[in-house]
C-alpha atoms as a PDB file:
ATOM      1  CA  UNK A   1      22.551 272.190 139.380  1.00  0.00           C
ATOM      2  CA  UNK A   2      19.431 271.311 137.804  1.00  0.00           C
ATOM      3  CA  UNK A   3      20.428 268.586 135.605  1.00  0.00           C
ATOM      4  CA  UNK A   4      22.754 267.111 138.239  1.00  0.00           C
ATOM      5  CA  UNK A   5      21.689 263.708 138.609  1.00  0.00           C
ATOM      6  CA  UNK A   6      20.506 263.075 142.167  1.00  0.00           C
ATOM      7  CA  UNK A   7      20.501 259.323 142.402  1.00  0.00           C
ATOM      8  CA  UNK A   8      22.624 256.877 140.080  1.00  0.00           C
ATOM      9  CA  UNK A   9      19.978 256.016 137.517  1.00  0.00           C
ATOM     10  CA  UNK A  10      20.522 252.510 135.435  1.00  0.00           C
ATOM     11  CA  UNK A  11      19.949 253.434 132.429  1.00  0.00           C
ATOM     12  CA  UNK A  12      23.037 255.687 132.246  1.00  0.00           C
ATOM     13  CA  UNK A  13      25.174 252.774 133.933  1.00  0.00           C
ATOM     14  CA  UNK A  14      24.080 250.564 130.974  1.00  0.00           C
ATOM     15  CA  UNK A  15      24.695 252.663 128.970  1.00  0.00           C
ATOM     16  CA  UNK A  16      27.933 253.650 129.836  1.00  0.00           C
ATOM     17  CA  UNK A  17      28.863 250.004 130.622  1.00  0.00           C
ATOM     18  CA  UNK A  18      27.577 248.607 127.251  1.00  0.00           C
ATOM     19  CA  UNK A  19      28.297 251.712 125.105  1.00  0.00           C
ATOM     20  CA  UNK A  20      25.194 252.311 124.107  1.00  0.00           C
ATOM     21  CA  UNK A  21      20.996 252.170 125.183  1.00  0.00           C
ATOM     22  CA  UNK A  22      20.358 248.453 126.526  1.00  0.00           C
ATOM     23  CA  UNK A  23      17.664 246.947 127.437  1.00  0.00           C
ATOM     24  CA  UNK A  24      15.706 243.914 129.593  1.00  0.00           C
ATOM     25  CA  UNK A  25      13.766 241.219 127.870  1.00  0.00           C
ATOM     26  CA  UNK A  26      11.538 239.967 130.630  1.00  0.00           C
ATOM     27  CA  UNK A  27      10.748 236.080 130.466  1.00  0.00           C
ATOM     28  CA  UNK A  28       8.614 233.648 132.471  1.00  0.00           C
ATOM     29  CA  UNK A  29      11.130 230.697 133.328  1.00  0.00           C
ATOM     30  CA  UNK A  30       8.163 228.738 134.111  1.00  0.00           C
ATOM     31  CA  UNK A  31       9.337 228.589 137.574  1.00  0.00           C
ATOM     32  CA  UNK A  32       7.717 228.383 141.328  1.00  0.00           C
ATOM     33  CA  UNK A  33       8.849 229.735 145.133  1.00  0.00           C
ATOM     34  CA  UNK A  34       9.140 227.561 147.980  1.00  0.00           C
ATOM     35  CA  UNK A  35       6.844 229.758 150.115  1.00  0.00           C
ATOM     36  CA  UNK A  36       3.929 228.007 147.320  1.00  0.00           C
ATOM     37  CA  UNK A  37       4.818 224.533 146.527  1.00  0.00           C
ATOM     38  CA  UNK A  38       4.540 223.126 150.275  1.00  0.00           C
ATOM     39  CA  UNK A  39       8.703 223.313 150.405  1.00  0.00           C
ATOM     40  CA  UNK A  40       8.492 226.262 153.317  1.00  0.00           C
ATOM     41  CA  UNK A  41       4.399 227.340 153.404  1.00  0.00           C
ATOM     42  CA  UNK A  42       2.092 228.047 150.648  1.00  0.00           C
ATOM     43  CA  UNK A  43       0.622 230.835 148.990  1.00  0.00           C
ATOM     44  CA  UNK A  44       3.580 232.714 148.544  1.00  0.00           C
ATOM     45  CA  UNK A  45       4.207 236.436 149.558  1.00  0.00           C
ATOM     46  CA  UNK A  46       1.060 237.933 150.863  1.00  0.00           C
ATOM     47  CA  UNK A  47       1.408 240.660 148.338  1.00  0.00           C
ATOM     48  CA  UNK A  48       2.158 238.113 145.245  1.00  0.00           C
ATOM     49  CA  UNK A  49       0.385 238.031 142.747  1.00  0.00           C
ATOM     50  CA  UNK A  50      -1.014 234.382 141.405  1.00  0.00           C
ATOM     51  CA  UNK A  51       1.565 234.824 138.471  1.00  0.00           C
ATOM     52  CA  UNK A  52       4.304 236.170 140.496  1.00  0.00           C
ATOM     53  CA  UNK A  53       4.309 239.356 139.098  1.00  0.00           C
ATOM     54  CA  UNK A  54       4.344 238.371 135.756  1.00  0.00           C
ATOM     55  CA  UNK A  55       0.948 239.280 134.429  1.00  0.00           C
ATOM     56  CA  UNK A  56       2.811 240.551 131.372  1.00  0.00           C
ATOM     57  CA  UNK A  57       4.618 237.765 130.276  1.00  0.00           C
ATOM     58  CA  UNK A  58       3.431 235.104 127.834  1.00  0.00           C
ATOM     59  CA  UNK A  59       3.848 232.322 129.956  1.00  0.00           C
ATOM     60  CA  UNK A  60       2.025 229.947 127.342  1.00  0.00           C
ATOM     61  CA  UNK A  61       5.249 230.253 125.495  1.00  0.00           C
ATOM     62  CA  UNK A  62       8.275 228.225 125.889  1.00  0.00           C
ATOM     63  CA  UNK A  63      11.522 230.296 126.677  1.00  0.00           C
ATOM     64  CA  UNK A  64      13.223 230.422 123.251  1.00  0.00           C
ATOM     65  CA  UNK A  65       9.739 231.355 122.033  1.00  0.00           C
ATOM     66  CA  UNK A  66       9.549 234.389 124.592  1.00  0.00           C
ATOM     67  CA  UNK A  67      12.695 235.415 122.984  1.00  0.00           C
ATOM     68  CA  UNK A  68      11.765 235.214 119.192  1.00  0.00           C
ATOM     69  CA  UNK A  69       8.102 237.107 120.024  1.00  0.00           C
ATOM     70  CA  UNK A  70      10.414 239.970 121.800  1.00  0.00           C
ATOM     71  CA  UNK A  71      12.731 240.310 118.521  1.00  0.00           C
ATOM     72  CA  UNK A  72      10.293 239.816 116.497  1.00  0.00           C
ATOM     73  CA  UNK A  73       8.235 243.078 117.883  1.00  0.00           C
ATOM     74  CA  UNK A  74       8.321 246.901 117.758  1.00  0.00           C
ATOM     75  CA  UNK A  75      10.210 246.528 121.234  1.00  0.00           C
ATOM     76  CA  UNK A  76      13.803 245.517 119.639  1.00  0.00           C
ATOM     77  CA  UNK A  77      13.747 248.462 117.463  1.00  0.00           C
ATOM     78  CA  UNK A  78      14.493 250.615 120.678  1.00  0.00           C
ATOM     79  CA  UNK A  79      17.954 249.427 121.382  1.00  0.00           C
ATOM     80  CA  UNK A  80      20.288 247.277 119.326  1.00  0.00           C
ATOM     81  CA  UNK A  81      21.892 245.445 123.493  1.00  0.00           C
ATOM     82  CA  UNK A  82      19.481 243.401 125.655  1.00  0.00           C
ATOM     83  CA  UNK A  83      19.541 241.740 128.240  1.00  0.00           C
ATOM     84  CA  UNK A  84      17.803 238.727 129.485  1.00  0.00           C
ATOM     85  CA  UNK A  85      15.704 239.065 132.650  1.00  0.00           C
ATOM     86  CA  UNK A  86      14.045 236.053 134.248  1.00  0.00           C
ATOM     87  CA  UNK A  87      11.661 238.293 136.152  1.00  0.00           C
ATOM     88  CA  UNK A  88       8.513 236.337 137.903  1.00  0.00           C
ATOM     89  CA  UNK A  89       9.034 233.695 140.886  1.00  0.00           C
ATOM     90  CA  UNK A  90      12.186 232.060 141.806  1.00  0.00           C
ATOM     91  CA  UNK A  91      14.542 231.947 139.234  1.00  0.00           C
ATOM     92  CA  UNK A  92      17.443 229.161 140.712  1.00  0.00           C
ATOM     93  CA  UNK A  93      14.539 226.963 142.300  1.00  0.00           C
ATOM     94  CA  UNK A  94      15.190 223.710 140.016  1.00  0.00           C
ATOM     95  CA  UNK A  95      18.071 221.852 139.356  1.00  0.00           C
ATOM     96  CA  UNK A  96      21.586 223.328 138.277  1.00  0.00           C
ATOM     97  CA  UNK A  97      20.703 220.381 134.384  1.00  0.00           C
ATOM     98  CA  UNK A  98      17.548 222.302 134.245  1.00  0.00           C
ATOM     99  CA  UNK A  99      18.460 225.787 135.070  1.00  0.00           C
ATOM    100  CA  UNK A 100      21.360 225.447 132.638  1.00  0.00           C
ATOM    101  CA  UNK A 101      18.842 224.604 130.190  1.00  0.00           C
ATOM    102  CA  UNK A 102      16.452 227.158 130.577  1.00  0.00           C
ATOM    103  CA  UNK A 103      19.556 229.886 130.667  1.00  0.00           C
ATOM    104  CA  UNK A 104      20.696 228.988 127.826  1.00  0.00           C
ATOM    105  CA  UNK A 105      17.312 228.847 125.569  1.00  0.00           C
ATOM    106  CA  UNK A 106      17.142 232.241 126.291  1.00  0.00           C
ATOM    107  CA  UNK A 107      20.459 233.116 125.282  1.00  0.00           C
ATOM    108  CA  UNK A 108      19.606 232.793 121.843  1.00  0.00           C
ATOM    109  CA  UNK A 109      20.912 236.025 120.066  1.00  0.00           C
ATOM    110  CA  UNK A 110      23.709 237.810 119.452  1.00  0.00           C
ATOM    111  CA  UNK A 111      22.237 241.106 120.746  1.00  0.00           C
ATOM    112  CA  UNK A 112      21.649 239.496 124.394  1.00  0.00           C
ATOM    113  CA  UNK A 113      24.583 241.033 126.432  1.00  0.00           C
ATOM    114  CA  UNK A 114      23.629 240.448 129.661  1.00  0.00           C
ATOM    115  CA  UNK A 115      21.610 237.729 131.860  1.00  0.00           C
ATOM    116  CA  UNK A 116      19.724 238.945 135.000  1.00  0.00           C
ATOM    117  CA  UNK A 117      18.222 236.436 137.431  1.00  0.00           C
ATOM    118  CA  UNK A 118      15.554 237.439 140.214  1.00  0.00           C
ATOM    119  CA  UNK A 119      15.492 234.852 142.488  1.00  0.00           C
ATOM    120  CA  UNK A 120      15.381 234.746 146.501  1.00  0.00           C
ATOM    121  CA  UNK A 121      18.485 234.363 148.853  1.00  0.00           C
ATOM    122  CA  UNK A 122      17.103 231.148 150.078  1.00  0.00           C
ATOM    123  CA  UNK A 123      17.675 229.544 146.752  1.00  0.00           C
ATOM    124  CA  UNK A 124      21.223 230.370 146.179  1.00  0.00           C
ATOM    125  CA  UNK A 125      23.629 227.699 146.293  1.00  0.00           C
ATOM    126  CA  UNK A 126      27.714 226.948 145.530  1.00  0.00           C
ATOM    127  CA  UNK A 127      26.588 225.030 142.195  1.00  0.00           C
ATOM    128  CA  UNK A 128      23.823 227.508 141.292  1.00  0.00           C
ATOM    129  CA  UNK A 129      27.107 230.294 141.658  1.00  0.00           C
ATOM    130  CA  UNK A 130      29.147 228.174 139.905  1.00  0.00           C
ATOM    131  CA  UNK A 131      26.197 228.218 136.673  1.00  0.00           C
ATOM    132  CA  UNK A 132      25.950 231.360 137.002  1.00  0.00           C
ATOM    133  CA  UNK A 133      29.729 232.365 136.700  1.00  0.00           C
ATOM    134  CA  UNK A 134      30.024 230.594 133.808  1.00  0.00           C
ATOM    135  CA  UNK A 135      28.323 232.785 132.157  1.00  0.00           C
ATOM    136  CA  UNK A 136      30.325 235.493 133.103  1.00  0.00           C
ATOM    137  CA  UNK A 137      32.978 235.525 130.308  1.00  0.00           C
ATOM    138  CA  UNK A 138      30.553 235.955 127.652  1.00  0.00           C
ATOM    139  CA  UNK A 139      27.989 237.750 129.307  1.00  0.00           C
ATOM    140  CA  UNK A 140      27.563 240.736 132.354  1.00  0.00           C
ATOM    141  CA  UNK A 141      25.307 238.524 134.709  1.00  0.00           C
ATOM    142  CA  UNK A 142      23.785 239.642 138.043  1.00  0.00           C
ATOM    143  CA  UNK A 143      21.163 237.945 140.649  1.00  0.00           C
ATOM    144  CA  UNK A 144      18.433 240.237 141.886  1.00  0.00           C
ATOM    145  CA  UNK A 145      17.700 238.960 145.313  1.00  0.00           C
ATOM    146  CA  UNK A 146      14.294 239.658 147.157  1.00  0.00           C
ATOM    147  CA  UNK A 147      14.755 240.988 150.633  1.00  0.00           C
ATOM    148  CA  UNK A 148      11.748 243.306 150.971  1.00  0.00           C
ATOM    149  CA  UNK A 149      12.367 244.085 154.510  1.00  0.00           C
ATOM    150  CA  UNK A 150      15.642 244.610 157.260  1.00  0.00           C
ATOM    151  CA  UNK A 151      12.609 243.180 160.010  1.00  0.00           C
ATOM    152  CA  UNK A 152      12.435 239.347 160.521  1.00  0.00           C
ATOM    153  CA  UNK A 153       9.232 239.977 161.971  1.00  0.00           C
ATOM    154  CA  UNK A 154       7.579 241.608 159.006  1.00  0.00           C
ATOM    155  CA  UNK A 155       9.447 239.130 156.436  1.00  0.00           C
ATOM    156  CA  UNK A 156       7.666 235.998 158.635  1.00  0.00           C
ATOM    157  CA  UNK A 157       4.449 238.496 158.012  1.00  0.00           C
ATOM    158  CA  UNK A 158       4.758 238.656 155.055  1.00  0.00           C
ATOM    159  CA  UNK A 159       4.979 235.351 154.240  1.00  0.00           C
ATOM    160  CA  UNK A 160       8.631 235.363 152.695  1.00  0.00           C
ATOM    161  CA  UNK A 161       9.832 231.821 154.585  1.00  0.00           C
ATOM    162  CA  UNK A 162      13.557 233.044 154.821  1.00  0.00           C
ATOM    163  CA  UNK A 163      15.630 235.497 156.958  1.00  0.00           C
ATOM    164  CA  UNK A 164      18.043 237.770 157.204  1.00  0.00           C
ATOM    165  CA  UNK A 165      21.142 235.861 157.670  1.00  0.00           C
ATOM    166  CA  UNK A 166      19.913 233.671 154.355  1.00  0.00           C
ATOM    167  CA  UNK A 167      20.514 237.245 152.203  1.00  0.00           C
ATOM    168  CA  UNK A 168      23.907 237.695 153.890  1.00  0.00           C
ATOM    169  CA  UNK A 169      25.277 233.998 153.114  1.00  0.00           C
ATOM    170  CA  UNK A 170      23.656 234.201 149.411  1.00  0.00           C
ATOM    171  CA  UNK A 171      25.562 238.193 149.130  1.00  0.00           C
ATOM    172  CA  UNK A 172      28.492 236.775 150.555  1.00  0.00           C
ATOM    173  CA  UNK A 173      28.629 233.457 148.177  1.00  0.00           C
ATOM    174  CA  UNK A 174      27.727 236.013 144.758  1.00  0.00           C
ATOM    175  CA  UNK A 175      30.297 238.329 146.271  1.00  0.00           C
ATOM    176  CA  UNK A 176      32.896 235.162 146.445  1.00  0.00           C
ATOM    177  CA  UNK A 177      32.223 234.794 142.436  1.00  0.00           C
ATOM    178  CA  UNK A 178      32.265 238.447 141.442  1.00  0.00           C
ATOM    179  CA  UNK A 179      28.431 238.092 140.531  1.00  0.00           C
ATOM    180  CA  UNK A 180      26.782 241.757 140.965  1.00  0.00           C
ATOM    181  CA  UNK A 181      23.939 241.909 143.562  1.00  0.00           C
ATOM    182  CA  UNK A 182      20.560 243.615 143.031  1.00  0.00           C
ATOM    183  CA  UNK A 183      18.026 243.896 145.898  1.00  0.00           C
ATOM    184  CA  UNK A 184      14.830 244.248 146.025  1.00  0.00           C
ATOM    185  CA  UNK A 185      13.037 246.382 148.903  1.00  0.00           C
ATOM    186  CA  UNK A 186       9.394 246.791 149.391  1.00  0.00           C
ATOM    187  CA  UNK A 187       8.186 250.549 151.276  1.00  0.00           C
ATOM    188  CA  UNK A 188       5.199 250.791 153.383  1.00  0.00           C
ATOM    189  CA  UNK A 189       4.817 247.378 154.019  1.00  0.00           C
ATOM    190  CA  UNK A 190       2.058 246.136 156.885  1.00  0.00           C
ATOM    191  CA  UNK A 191       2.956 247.780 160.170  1.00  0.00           C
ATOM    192  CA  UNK A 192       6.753 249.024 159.116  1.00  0.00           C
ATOM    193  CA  UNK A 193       7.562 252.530 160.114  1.00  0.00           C
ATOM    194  CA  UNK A 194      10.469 254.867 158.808  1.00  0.00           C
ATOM    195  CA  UNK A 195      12.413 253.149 161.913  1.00  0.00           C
ATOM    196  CA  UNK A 196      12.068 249.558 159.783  1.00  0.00           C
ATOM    197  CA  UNK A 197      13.084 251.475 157.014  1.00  0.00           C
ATOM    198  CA  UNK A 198      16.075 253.232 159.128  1.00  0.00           C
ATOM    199  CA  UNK A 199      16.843 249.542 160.046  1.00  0.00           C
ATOM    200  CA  UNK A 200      16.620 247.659 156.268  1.00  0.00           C
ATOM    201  CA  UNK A 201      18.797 250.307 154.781  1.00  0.00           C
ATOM    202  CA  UNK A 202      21.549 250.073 157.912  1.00  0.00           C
ATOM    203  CA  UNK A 203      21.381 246.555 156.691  1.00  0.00           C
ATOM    204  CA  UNK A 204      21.808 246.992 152.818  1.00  0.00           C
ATOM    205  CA  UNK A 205      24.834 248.918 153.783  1.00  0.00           C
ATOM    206  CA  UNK A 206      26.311 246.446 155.640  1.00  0.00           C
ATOM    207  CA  UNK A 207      26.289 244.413 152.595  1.00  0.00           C
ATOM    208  CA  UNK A 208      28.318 244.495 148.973  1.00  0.00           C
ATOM    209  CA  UNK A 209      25.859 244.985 146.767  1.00  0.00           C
ATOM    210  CA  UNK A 210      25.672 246.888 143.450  1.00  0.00           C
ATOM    211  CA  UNK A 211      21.597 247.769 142.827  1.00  0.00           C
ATOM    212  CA  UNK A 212      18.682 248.628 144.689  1.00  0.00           C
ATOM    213  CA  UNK A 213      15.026 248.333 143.477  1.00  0.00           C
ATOM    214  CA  UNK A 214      12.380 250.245 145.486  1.00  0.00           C
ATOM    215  CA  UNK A 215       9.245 249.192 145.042  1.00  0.00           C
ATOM    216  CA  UNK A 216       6.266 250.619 146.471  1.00  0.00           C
ATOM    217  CA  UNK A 217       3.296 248.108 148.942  1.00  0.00           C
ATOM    218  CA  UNK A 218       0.356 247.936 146.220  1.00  0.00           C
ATOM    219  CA  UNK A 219      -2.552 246.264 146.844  1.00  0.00           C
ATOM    220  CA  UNK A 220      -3.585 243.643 143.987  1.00  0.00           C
ATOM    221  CA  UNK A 221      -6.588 241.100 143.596  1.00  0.00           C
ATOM    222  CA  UNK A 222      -6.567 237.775 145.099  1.00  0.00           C
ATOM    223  CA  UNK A 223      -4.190 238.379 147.262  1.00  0.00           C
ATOM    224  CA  UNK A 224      -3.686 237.898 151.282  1.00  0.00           C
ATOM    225  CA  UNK A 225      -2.913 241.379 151.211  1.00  0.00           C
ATOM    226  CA  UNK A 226      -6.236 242.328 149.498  1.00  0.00           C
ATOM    227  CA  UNK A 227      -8.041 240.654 152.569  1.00  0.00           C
ATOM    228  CA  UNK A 228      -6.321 242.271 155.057  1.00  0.00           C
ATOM    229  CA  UNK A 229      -7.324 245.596 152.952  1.00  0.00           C
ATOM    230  CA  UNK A 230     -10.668 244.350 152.529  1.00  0.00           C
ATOM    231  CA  UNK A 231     -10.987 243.782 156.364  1.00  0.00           C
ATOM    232  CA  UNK A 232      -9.226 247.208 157.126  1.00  0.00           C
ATOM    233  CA  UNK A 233      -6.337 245.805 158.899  1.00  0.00           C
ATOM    234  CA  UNK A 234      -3.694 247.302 156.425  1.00  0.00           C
ATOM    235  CA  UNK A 235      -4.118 251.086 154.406  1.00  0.00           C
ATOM    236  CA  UNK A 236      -1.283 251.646 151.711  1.00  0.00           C
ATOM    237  CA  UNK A 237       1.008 254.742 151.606  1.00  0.00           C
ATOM    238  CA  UNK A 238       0.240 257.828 150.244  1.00  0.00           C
ATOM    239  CA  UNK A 239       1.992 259.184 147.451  1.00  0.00           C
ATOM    240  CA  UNK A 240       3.806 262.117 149.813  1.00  0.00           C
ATOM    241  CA  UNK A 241       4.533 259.184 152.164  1.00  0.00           C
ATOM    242  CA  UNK A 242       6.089 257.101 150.048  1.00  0.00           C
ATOM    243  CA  UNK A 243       8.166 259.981 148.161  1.00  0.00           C
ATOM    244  CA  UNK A 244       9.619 260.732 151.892  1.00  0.00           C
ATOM    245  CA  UNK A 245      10.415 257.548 152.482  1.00  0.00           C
ATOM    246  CA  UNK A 246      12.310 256.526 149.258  1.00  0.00           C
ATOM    247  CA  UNK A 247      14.395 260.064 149.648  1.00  0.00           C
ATOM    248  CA  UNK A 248      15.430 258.675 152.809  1.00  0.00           C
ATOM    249  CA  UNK A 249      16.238 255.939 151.256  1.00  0.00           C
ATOM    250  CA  UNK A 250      18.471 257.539 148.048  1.00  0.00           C
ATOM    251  CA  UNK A 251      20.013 260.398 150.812  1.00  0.00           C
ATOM    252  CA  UNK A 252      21.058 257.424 153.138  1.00  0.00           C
ATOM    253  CA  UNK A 253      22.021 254.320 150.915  1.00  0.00           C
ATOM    254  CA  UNK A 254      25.790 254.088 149.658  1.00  0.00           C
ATOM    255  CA  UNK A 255      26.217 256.530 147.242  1.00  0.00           C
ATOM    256  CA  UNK A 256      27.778 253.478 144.774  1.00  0.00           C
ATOM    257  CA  UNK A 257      24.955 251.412 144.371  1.00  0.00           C
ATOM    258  CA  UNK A 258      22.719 251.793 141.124  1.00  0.00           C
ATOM    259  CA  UNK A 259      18.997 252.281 141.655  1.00  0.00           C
ATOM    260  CA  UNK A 260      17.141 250.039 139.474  1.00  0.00           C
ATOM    261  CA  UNK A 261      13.986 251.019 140.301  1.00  0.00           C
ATOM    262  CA  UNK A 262      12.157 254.063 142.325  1.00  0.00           C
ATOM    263  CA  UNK A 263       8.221 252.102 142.124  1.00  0.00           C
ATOM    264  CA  UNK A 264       7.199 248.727 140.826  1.00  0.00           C
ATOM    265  CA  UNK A 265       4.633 248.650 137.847  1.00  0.00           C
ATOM    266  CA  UNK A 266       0.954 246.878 139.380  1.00  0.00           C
ATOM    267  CA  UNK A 267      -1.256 245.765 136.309  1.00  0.00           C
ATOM    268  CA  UNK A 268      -4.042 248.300 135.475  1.00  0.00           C
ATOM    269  CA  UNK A 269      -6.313 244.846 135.494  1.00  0.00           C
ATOM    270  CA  UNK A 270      -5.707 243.743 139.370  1.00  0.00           C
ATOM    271  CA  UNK A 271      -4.729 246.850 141.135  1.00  0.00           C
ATOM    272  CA  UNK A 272      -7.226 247.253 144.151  1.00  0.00           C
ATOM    273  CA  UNK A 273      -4.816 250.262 145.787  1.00  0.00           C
ATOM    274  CA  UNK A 274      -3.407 252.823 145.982  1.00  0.00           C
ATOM    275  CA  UNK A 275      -4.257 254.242 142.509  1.00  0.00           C
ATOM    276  CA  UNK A 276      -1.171 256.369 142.688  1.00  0.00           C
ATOM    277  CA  UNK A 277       1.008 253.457 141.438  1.00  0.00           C
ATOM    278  CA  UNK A 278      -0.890 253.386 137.879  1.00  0.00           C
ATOM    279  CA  UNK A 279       0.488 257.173 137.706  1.00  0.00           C
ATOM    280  CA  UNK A 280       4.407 256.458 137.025  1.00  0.00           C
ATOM    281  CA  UNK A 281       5.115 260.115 136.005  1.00  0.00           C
ATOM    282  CA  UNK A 282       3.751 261.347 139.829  1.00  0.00           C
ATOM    283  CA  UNK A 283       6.002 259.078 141.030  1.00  0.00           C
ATOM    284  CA  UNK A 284       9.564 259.756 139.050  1.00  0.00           C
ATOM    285  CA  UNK A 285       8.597 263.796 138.687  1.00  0.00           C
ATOM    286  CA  UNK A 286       7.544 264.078 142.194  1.00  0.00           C
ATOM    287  CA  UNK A 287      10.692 262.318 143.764  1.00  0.00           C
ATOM    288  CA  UNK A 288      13.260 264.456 141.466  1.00  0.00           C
ATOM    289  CA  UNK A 289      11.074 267.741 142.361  1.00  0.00           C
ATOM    290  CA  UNK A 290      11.919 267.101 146.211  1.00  0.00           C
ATOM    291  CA  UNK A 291      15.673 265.865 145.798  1.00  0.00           C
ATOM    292  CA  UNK A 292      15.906 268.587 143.666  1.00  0.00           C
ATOM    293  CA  UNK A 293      14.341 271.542 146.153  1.00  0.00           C
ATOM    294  CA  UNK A 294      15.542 270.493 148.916  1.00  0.00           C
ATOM    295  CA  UNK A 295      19.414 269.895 147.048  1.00  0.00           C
ATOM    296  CA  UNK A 296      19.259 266.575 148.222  1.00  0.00           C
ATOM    297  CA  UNK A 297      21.361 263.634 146.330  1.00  0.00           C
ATOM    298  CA  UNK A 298      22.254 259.841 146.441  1.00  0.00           C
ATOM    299  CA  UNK A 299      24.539 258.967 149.973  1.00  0.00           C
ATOM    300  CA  UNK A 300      24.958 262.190 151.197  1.00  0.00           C
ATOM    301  CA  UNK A 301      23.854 260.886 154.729  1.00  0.00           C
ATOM    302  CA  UNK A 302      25.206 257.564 153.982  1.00  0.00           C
ATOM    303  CA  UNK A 303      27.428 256.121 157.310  1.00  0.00           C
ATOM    304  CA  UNK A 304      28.624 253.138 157.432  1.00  0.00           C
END
């Protein structure tokens, strides 16, 4: 039992879809969000970074450019498949003539296999599918899709300018092209409780999709989540807190979906709280010590 595998862990479904280790190339599409540029509000997510998560991207660099740099460094030598990740912002906010062309200028080596796209349900449209699918018979593609939270209240919080029947048409529409879905949750966000946790993961379930990324509430600079902080109107999760939660999450979730992710990655540079998050080995070793003491693994309270 102890090197049962407790949750379904992407690497190994990469690696068993591609035949070997693959892995992402993240780029900087050079893209905005709605919630910034005046569209829906400003400002973005209140726990968004100014680059959109994408402090470690060389955004100075055009996309072809990103892609070069990557091959061109120590981080190619780990794998010989790749895939190409347009990580920060909102990935399908231009035009389909423009997306096309940024697609593509990443798409510029035989070793790319794949093409991931995080974007938000808001911004998913028939033509954008349509661009999207036609990628599909050269490469595996799939759209990562923020949701954060199953609570309309929290996601107008939060500052996220779309709802919960936006992800369900924009599941539904990928699910209509055969496009695999990746969400993205957030745990221990401002006044949620395991009962909005109970409620977003009812939710995912209700849904086809094929990943799940868990990412932990961390605190970083200049944001309107570092005032609220600041003013003591918001404390983060504890480590123990937040390992609870995401086994609730694994035990209850549909025992088919591939978890992407068990905590997001804050830059040491801007990370106001909770320190835990810099500590990436607490957080993996300390989440398969509990599924693994108290025999728990992925879906085995899943109901739908």
């Amino acid at each position: 039992m102890e090197n049962l595998d407790r949750y379904n862990h992407l690497n190994k479904y990469l690696k068993n879809k591609f035949g070997e280790r693959t892995l992402k190339i993240c780029i900087d599409g050079g893209f905005t969000c709605p919630n910034r540029d005046g569209t829906k509000g400003y400002g973005g997510c209140i726990f968004c970074s100014e680059k959109g998560s994408g402090e470690h991207l060389i955004a100075s660099e055009n996309i072809s450019m990103q892609v070069k740099h990557f091959f061109n460094s120590y981080k190619s030598e780990r794998a010989n498949k790749f895939i190409a990740y347009f990580q920060n912002f909102t990935n399908t906010y231009d035009t389909v003539y423009n997306l096309k062309a940024k697609y593509d200028a990443a798409l510029i080596d035989d070793r790319i296999v794949g093409l991931e796209i995080a974007t938000r349900p808001d911004c998913i449209n028939e033509d954008i599918a349509k661009l999207l699918k036609s990628y599909t018979n050269k490469y595996y593609v799939c759209v990562e899709l923020g949701l954060q939270t199953g609570n309309n209240k929290t996601g107008e919080f939060i500052n996220r300018c779309y709802n919960n029947d936006d992800f369900t048409k924009a599941v539904e529409l990928l699910n209509s092209y055969n496009i695999d879905v990746v969400t993205h949750i957030i745990v221990g966000l401002p006044n949620e409780t395991i009962d909005d946790i109970k409620q977003t993961i009812q939710f995912l379930n209700n849904h086809n999709i094929q990943g799940l990324k868990i990412h932990s509430c961390y605190i970083v600079k200049n944001t309107k989540l570092e005032k609220l902080y600041r003013e003591g109107a918001y404390s983060p999760l504890e480590l123990d807190e937040y390992l609870n939660l995401c086994t609730y999450i694994l035990t209850h979730i549909s025992p088919n979906i591939i978890i992407h992710r068990i905590s997001g990655d804050a830059p040491k540079d801007l990370l106001v709280a909770p320190l835990w998050n810099l500590h990436k080995k607490w957080i993996m070793n300390g989440l398969d010590k509990k599924m693994r003491e108290d025999n728990l693994i992925q879906g085995m309270y899943y109901n739908n």
